[in-house]
N, C-alpha and C. Protein backbone atom coordinates (compact mmCIF):
# COMPACT_ATOMS: atom_id res chain seq x y z
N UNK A 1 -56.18 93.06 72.70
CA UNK A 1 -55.45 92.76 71.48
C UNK A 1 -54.39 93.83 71.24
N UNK A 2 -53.11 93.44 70.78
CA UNK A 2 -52.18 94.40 70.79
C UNK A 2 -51.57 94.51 68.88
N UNK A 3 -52.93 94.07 68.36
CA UNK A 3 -52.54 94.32 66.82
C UNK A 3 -52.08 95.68 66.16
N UNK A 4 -51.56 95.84 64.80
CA UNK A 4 -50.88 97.05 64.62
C UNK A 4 -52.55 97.03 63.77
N UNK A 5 -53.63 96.83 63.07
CA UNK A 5 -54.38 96.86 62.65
C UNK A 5 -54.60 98.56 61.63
N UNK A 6 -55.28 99.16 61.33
CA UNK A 6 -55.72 100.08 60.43
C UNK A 6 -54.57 101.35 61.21
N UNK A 7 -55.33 101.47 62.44
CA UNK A 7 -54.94 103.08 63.30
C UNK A 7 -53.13 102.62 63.84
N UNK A 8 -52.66 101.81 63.17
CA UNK A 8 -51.61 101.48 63.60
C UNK A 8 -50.23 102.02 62.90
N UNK A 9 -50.94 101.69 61.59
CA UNK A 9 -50.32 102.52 60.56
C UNK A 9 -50.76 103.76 60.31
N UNK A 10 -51.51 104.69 60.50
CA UNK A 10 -51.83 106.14 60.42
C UNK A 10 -50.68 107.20 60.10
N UNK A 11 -49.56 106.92 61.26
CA UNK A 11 -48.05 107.67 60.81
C UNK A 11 -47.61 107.58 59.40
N UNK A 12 -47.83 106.23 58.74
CA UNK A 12 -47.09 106.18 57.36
C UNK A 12 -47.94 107.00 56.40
N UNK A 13 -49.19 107.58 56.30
CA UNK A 13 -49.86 107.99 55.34
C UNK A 13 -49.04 109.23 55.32
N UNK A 14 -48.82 110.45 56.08
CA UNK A 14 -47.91 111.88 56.23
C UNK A 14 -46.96 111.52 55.96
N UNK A 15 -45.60 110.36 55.94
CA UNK A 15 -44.44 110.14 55.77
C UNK A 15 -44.26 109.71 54.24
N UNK A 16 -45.75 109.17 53.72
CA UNK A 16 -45.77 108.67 52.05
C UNK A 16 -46.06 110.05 51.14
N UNK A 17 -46.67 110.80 52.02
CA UNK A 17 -47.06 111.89 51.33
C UNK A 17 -45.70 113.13 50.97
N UNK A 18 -44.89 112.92 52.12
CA UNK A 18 -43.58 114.14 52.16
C UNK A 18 -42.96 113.01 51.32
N UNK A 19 -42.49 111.62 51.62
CA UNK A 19 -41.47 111.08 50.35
C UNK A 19 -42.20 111.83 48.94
N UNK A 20 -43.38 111.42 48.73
CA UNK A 20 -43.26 112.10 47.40
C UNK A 20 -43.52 113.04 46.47
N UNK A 21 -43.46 113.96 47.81
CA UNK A 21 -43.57 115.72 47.44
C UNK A 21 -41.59 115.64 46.91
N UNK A 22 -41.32 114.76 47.61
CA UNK A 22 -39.51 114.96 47.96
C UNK A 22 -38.83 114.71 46.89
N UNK A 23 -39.07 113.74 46.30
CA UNK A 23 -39.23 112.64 45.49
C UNK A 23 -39.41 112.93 43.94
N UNK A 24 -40.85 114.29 44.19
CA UNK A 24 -41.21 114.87 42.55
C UNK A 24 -40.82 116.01 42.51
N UNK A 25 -40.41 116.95 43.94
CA UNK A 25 -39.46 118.20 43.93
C UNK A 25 -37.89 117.73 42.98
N UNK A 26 -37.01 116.59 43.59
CA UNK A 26 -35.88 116.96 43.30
C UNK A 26 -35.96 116.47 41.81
N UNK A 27 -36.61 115.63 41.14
CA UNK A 27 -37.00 115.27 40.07
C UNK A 27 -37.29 116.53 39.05
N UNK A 28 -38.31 117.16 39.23
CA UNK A 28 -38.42 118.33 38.86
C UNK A 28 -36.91 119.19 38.54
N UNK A 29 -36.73 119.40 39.25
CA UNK A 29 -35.02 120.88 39.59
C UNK A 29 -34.24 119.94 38.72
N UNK A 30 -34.13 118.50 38.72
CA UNK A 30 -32.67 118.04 38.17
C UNK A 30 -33.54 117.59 36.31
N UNK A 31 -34.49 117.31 36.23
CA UNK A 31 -35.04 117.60 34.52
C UNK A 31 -35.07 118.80 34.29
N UNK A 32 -34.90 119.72 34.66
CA UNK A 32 -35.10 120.76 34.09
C UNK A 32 -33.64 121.37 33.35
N UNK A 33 -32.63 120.96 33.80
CA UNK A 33 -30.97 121.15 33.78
C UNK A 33 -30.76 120.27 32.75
N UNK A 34 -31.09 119.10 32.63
CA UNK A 34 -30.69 118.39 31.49
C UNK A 34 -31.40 118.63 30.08
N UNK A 35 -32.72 119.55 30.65
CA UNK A 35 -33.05 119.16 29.01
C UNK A 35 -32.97 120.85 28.03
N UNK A 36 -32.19 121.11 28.52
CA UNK A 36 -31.08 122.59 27.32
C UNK A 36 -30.17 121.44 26.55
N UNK A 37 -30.88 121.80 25.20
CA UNK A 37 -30.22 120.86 24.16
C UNK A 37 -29.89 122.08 23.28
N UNK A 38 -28.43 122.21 22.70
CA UNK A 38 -28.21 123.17 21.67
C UNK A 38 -28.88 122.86 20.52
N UNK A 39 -28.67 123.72 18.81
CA UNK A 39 -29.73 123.46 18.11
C UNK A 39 -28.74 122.58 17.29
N UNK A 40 -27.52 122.33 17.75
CA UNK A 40 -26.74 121.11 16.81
C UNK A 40 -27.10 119.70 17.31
N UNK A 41 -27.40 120.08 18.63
CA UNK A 41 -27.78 118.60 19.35
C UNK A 41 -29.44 117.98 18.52
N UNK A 42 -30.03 119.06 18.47
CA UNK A 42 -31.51 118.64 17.94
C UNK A 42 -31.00 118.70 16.44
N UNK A 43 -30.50 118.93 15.72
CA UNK A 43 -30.03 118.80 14.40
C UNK A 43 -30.17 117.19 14.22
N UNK A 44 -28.54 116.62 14.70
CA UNK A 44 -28.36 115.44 14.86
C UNK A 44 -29.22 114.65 15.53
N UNK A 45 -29.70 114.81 16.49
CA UNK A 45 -31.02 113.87 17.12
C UNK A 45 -31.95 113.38 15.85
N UNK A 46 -32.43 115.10 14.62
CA UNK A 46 -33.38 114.52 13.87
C UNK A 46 -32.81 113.55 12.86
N UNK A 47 -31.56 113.90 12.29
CA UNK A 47 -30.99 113.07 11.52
C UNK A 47 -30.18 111.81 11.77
N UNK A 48 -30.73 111.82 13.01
CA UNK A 48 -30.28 110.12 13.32
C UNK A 48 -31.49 109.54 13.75
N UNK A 49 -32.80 109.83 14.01
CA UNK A 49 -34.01 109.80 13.80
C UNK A 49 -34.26 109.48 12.80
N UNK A 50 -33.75 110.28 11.32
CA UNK A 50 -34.39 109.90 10.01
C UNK A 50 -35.31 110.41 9.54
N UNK A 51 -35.36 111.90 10.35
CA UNK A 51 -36.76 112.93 10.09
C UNK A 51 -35.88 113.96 8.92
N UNK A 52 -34.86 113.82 8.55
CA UNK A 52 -34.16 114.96 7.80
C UNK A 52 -33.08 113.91 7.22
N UNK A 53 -33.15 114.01 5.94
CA UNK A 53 -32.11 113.25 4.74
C UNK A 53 -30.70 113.93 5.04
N UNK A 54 -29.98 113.52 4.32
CA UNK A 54 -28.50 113.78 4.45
C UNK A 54 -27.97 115.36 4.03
N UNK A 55 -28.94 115.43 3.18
CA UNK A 55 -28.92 116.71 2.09
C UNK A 55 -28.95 117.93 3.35
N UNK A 56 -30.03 118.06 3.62
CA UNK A 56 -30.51 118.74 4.51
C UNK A 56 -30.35 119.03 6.31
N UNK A 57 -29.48 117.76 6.56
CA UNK A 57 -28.87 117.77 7.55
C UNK A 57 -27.52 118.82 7.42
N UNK A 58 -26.95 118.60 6.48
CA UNK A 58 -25.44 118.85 5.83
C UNK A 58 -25.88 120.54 5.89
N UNK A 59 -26.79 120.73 4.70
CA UNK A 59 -27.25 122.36 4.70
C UNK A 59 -27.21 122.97 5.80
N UNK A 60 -28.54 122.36 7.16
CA UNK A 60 -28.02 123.08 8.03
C UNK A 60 -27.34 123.22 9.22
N UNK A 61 -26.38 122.00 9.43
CA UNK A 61 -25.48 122.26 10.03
C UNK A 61 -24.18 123.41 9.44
N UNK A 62 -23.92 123.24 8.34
CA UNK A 62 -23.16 124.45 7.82
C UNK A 62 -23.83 125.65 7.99
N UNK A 63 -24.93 125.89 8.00
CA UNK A 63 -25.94 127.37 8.16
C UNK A 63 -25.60 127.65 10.12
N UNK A 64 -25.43 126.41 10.91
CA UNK A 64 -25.34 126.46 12.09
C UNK A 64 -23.45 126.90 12.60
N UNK A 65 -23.05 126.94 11.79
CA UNK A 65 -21.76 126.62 11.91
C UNK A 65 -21.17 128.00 11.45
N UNK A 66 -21.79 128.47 10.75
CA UNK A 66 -21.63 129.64 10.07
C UNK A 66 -22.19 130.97 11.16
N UNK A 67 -23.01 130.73 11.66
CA UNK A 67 -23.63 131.78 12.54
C UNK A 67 -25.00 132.32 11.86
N UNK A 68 -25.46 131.57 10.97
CA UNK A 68 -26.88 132.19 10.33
C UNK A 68 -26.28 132.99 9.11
N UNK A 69 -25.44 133.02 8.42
CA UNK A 69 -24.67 133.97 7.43
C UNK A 69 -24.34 133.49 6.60
């Protein structure tokens, strides 16, 4: 019998294993770069969220804008 059966495929188990070492390496390195968010970016994120009223958005973006002063 010249089937590809169980021991036929054996090569693909080492080749599934490096894709996704490969796979969750470059994944890793390139999330890590995107997620530096300034504190105006998380400002606006919450107040377009709806976790912070208008009032208080306004306050501290001017407190951000100002330099803490």
């Amino acid at each position: 019998m010249h089937g590809y059966g169980y021991m036929g495929w054996g090569w693909m188990v080492p080749l599934l294993i490096i894709g996704a070492f490969f796979y969750w390496f470059t994944n890793q390195k390139s999330g890590s770069e995107t997620e530096e968010k300034s504190p105006l970016d998380i400002l606006n994120e919450r107040f377009a969220k709806g976790e912070i009223d208008e009032k208080e958005y306004r306050k501290k973006r001017d407190l951000l804008s100002s330099g803490g002063n």
